[in-house]
N, C-alpha and C. Protein backbone atom coordinates (compact mmCIF):
# COMPACT_ATOMS: atom_id res chain seq x y z
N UNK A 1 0.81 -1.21 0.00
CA UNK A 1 0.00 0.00 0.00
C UNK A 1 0.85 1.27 0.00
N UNK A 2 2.06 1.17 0.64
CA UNK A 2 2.63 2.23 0.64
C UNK A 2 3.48 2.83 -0.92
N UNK A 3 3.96 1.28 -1.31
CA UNK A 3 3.96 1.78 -3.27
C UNK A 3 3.14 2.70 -3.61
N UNK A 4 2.03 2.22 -3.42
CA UNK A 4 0.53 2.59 -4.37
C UNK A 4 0.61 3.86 -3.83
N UNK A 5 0.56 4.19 -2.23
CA UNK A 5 0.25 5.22 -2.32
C UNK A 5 1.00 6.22 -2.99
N UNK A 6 2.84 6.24 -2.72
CA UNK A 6 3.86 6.65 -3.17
C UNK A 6 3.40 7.13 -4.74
N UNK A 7 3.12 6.26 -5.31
CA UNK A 7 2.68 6.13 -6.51
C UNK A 7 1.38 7.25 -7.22
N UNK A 8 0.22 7.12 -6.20
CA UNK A 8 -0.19 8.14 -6.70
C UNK A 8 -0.30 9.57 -6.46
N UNK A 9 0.36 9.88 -5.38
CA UNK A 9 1.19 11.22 -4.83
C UNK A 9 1.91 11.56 -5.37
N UNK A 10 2.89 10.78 -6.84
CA UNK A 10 3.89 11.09 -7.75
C UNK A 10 2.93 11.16 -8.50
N UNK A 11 1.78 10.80 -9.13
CA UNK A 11 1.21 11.27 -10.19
C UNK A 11 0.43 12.89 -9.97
N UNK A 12 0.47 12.76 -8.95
CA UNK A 12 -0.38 14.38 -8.31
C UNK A 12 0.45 14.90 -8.73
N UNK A 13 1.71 15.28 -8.15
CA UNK A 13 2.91 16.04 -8.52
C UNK A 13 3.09 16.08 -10.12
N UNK A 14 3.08 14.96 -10.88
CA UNK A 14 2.87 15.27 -12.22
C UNK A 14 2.14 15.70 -12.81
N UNK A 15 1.02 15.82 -12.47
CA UNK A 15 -0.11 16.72 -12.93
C UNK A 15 -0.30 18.09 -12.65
N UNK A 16 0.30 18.36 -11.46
CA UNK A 16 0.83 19.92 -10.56
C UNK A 16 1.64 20.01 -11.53
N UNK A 17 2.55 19.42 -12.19
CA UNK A 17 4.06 20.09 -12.48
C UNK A 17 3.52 20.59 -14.22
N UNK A 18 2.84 19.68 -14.83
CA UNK A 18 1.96 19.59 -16.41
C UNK A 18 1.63 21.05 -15.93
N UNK A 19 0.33 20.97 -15.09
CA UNK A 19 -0.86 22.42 -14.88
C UNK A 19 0.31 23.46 -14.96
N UNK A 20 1.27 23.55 -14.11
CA UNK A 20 1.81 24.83 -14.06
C UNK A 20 2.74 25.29 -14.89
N UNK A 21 3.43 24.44 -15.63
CA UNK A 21 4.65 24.34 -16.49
C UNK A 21 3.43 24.76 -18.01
N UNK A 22 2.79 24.58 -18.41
CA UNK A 22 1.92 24.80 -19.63
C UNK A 22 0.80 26.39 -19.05
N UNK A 23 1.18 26.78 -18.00
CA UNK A 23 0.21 28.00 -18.00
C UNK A 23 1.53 29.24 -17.85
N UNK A 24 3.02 28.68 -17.56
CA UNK A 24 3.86 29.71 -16.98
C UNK A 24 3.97 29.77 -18.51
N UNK A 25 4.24 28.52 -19.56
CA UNK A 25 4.54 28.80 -21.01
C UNK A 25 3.67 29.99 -21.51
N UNK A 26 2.56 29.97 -21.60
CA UNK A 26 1.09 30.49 -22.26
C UNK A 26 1.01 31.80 -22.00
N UNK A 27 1.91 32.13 -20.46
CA UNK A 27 2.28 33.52 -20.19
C UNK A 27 3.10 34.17 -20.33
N UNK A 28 4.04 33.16 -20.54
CA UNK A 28 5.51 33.96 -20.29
C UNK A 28 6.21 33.83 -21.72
N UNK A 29 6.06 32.75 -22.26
CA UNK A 29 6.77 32.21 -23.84
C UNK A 29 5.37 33.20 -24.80
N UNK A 30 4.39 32.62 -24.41
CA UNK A 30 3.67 33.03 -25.73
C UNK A 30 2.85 34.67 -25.70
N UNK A 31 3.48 35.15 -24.45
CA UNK A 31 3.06 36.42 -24.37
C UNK A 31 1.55 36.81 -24.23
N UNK A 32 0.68 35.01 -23.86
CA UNK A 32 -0.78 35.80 -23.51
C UNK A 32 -1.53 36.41 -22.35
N UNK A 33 -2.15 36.56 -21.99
CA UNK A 33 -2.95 36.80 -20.92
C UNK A 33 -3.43 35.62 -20.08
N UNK A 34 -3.17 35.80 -18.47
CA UNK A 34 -3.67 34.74 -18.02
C UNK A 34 -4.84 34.28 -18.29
N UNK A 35 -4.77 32.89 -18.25
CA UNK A 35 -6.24 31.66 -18.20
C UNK A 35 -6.93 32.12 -17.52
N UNK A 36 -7.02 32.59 -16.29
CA UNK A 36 -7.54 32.93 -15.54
C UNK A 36 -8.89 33.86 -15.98
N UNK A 37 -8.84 34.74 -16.65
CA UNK A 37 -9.64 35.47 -17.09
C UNK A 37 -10.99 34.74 -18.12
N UNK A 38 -10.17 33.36 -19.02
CA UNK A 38 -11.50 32.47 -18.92
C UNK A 38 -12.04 31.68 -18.20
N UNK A 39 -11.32 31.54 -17.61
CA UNK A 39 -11.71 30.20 -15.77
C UNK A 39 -12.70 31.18 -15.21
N UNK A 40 -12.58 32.41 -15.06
CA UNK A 40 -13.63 33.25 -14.79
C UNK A 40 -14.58 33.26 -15.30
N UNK A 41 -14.76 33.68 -16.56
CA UNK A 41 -15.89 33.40 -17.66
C UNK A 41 -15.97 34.69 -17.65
N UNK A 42 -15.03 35.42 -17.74
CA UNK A 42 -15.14 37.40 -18.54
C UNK A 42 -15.30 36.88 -20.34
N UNK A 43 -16.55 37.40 -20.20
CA UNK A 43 -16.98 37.66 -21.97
C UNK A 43 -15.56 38.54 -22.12
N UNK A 44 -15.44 38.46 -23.84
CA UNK A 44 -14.64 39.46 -24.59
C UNK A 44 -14.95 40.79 -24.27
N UNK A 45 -16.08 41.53 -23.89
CA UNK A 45 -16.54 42.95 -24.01
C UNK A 45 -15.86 43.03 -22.51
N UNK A 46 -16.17 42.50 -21.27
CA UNK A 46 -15.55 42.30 -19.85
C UNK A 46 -13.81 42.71 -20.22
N UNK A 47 -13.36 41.58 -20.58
CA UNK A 47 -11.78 41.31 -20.70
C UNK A 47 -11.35 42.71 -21.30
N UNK A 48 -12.19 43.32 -22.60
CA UNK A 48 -11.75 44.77 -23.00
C UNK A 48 -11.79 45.94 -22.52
N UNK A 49 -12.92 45.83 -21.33
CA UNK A 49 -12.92 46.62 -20.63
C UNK A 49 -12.14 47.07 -19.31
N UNK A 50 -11.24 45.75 -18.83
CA UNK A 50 -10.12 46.03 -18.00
C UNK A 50 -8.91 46.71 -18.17
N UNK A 51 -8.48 47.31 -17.39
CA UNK A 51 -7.10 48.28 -17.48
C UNK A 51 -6.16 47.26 -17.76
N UNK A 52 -5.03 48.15 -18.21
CA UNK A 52 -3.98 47.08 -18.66
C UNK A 52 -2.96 47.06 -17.29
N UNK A 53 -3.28 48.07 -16.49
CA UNK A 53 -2.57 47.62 -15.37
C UNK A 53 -3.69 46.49 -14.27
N UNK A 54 -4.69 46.14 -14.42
CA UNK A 54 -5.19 45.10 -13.94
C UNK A 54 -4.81 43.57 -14.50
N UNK A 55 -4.85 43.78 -15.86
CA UNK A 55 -4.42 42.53 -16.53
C UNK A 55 -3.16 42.45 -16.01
N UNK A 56 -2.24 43.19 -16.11
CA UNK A 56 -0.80 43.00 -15.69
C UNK A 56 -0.49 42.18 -14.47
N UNK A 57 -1.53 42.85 -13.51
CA UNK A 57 -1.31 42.50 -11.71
C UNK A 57 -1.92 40.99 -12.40
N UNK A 58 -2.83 40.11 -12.79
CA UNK A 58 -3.34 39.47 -13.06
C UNK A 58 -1.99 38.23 -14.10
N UNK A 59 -1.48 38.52 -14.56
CA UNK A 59 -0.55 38.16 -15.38
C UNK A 59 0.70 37.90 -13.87
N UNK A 60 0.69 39.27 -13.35
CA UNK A 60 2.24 38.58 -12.23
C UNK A 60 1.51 37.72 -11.26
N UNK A 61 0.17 37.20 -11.22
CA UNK A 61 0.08 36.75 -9.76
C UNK A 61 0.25 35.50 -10.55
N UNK A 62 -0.22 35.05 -11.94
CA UNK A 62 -0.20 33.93 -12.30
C UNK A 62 1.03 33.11 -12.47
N UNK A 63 1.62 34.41 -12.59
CA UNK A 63 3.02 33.77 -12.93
C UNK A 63 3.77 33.44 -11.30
N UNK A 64 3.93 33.89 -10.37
CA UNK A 64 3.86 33.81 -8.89
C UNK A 64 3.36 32.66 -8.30
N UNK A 65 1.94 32.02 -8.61
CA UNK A 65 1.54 31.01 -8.46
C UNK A 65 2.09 30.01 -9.08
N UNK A 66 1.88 29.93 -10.17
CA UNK A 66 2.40 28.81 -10.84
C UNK A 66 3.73 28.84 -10.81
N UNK A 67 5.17 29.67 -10.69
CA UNK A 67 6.14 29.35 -10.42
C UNK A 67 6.16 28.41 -9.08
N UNK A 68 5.37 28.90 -7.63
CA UNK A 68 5.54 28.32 -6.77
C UNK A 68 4.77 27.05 -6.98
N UNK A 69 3.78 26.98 -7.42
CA UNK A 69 3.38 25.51 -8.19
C UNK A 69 4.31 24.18 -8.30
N UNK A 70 4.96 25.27 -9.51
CA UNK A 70 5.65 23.83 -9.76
C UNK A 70 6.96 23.50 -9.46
N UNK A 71 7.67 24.78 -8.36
CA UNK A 71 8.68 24.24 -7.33
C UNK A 71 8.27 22.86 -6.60
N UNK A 72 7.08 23.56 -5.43
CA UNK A 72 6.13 22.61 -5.16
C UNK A 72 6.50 20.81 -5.41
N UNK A 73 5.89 21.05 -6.82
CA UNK A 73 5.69 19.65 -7.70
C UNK A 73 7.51 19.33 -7.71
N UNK A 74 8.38 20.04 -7.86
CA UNK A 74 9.74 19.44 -7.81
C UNK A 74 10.21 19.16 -6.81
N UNK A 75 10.05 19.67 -5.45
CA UNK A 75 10.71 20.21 -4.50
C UNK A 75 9.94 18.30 -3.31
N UNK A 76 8.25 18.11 -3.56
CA UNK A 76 7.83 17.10 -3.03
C UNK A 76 7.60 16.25 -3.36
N UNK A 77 8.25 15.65 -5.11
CA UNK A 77 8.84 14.34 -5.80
C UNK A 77 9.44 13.60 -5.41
N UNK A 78 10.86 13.82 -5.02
CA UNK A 78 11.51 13.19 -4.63
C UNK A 78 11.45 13.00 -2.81
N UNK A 79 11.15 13.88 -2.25
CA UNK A 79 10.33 13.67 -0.96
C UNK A 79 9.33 12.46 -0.93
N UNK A 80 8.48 12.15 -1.90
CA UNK A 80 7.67 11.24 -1.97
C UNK A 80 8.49 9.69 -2.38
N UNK A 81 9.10 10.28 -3.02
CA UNK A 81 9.83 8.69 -4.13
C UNK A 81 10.73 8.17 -3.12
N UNK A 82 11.55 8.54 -2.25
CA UNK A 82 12.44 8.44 -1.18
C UNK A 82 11.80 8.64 0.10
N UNK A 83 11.50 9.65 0.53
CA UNK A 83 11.45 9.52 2.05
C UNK A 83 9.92 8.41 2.65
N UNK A 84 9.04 8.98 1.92
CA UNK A 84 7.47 8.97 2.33
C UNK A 84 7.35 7.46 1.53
N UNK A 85 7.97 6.49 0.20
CA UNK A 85 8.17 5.37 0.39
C UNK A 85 8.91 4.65 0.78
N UNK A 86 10.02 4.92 1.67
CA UNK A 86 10.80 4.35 2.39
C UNK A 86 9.96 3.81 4.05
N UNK A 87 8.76 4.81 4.20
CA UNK A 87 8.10 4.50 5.96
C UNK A 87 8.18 5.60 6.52
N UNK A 88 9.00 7.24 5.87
CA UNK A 88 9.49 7.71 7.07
C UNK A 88 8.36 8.46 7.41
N UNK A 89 7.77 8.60 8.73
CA UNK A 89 6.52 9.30 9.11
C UNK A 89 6.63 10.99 9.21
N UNK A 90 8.03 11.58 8.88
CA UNK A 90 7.78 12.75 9.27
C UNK A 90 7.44 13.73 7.79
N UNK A 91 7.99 12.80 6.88
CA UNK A 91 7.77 12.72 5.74
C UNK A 91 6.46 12.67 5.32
N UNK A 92 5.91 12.01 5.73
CA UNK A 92 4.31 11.76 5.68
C UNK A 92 3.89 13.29 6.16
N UNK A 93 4.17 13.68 7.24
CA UNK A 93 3.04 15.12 7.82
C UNK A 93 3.83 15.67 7.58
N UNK A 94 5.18 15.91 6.31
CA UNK A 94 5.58 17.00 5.92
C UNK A 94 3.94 17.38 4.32
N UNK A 95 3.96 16.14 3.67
CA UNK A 95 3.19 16.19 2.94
C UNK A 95 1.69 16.33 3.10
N UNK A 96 1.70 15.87 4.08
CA UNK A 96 0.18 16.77 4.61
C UNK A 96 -0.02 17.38 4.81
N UNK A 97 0.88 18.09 5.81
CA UNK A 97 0.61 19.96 5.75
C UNK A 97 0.88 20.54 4.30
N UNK A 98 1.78 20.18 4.05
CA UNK A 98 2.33 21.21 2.47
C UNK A 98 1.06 21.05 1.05
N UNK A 99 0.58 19.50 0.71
CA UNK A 99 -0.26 19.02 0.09
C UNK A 99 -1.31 19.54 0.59
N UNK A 100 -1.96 19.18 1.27
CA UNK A 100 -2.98 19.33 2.63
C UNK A 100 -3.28 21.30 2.21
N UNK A 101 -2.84 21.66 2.32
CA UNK A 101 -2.71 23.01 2.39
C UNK A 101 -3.34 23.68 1.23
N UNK A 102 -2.35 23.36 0.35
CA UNK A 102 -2.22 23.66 -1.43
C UNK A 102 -4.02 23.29 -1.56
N UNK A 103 -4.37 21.93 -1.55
CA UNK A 103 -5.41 21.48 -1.82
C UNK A 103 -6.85 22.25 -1.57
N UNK A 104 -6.82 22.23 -0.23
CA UNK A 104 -7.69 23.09 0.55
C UNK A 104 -8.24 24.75 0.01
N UNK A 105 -6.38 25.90 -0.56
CA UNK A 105 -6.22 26.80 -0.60
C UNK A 105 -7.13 26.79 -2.52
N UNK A 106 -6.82 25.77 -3.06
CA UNK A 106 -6.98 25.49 -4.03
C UNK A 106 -8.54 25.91 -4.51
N UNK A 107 -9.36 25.17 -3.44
CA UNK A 107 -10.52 24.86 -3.35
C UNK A 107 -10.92 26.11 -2.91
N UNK A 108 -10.66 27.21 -1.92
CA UNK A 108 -11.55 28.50 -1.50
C UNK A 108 -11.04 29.74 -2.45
N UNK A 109 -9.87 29.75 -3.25
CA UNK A 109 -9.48 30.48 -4.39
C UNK A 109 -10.07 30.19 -5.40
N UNK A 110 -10.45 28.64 -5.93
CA UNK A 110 -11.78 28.86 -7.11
C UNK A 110 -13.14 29.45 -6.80
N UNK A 111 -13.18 29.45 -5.61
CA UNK A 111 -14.89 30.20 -5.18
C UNK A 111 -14.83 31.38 -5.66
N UNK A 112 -13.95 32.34 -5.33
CA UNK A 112 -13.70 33.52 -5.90
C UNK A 112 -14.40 33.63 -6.96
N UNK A 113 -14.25 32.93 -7.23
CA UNK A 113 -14.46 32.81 -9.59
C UNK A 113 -15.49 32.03 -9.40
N UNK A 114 -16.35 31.80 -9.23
CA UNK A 114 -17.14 30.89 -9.43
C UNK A 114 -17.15 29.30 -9.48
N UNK A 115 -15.98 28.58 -8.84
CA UNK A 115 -15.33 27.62 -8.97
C UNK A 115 -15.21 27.09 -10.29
N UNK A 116 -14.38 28.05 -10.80
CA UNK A 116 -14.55 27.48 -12.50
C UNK A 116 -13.14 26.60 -12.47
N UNK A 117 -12.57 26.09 -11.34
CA UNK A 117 -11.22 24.94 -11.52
C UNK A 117 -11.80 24.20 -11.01
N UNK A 118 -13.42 23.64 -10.61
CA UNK A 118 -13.44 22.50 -9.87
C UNK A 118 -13.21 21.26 -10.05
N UNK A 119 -13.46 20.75 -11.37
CA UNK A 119 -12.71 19.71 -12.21
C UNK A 119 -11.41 19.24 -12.14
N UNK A 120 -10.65 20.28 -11.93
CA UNK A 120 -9.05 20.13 -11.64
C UNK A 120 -8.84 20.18 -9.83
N UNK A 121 -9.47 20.76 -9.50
CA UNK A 121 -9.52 20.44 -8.22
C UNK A 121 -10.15 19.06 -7.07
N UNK A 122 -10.95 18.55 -7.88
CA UNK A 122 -11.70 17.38 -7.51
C UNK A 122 -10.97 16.47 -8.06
N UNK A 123 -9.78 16.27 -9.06
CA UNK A 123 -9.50 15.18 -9.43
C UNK A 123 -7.93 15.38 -8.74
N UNK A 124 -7.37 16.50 -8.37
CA UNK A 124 -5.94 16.92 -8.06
C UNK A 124 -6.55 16.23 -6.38
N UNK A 125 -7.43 16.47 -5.58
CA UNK A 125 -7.97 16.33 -4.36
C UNK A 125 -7.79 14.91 -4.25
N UNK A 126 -8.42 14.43 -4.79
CA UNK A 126 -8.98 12.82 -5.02
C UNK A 126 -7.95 11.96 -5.33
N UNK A 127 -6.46 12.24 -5.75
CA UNK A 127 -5.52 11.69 -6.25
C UNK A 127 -4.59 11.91 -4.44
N UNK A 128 -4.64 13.29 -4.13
CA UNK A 128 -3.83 13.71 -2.70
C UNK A 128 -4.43 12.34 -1.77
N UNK A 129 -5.69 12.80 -1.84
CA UNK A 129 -6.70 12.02 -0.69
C UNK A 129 -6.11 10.54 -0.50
N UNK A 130 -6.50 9.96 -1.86
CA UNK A 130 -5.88 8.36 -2.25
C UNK A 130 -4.91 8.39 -1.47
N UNK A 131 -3.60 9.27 -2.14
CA UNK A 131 -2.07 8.79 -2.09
C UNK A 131 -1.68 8.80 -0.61
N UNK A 132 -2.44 9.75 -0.14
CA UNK A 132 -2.05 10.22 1.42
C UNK A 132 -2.83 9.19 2.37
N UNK A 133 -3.79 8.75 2.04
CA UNK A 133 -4.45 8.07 2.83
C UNK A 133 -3.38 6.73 2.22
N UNK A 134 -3.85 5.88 1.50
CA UNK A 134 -3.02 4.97 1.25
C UNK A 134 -1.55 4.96 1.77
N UNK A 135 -0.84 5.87 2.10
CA UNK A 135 0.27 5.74 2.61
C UNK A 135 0.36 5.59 4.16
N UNK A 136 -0.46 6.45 4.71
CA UNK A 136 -0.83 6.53 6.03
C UNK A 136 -1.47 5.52 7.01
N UNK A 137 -2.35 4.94 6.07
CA UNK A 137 -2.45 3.72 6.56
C UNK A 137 -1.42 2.53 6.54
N UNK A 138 -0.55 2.78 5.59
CA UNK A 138 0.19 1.35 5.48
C UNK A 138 1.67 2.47 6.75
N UNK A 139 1.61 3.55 6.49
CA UNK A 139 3.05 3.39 7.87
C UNK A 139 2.30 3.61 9.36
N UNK A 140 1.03 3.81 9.18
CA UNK A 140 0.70 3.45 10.58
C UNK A 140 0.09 2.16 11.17
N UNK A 141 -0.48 1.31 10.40
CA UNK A 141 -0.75 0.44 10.07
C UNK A 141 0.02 -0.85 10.19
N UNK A 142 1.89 -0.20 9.55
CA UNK A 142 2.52 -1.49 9.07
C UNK A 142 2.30 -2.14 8.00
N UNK A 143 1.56 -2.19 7.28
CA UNK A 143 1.66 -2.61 5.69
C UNK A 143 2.52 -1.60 5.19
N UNK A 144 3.58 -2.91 4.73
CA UNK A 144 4.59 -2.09 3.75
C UNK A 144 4.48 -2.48 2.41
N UNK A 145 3.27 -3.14 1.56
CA UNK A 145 3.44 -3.45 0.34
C UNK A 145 2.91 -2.55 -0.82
């Protein structure tokens, strides 16, 4: 269980690292405007009507987020692949607070917007939930398979 869980706590992280690595591109390489503004659902007449110093602030927070994103996703990979499948428990409630956190923060920042990430949030949740539970049970538990 503790594979499995290992396992799908590395796929979270890969999907964190995809989400943020393809929205820092979209902003930063291709020079557009954050996603964000359709995750919102601003009609075209909305989006034209914002200042360009709003879009801007809107553009650095995205880029802010998603840089720390996908540190994040690098930084608690190998934390997972090594420490947290090896048994070690502190490892475990390092990733629960840090995961744990993200997830949660995830979830009351789409309200804002109308929860227009809930899709990505219910399946990013549901993958944490698994991996973390599955692990937790097998190092408190003692199942190490």
């Amino acid at each position: 269980m503790l594979k499995k869980g290992s396992m799908v706590l590395s796929i979270w992280c890969g999907i964190n690292f995809m989400l943020a690595f393809i929205i820092l591109c979209y902003v930063i390489v291709l020079g557009k405007d954050s996603p964000i503004l359709q995750v919102a659902s601003f009609s075209e007449v909305e989006m034209a009507n914002l200042s360009s110093k709003t879009i801007a602030a809107l553009n650095c927070f995205t880029i802010l987020y998603n840089s720390c994103s996908l540190m994040v996703s690098i930084l608690t990979w190998p934390l997972i692949r090594r420490n947290l499948a090896a048994g070690e428990k502190w490892a475990f409630w390092l990733l629960v607070g840090v995961i744990g956190f993200i997830e949660a923060m995830a979830f009351l920042a789409s309200s804002y917007i109308g929860n227009g990430r809930w899709q990505v949030n219910v399946v990013q949740s549901f993958l944490y939930l698994t991996g973390i539970g599955l692990s937790g049970f097998s190092i408190f538990k003692g199942v190490k398979k």
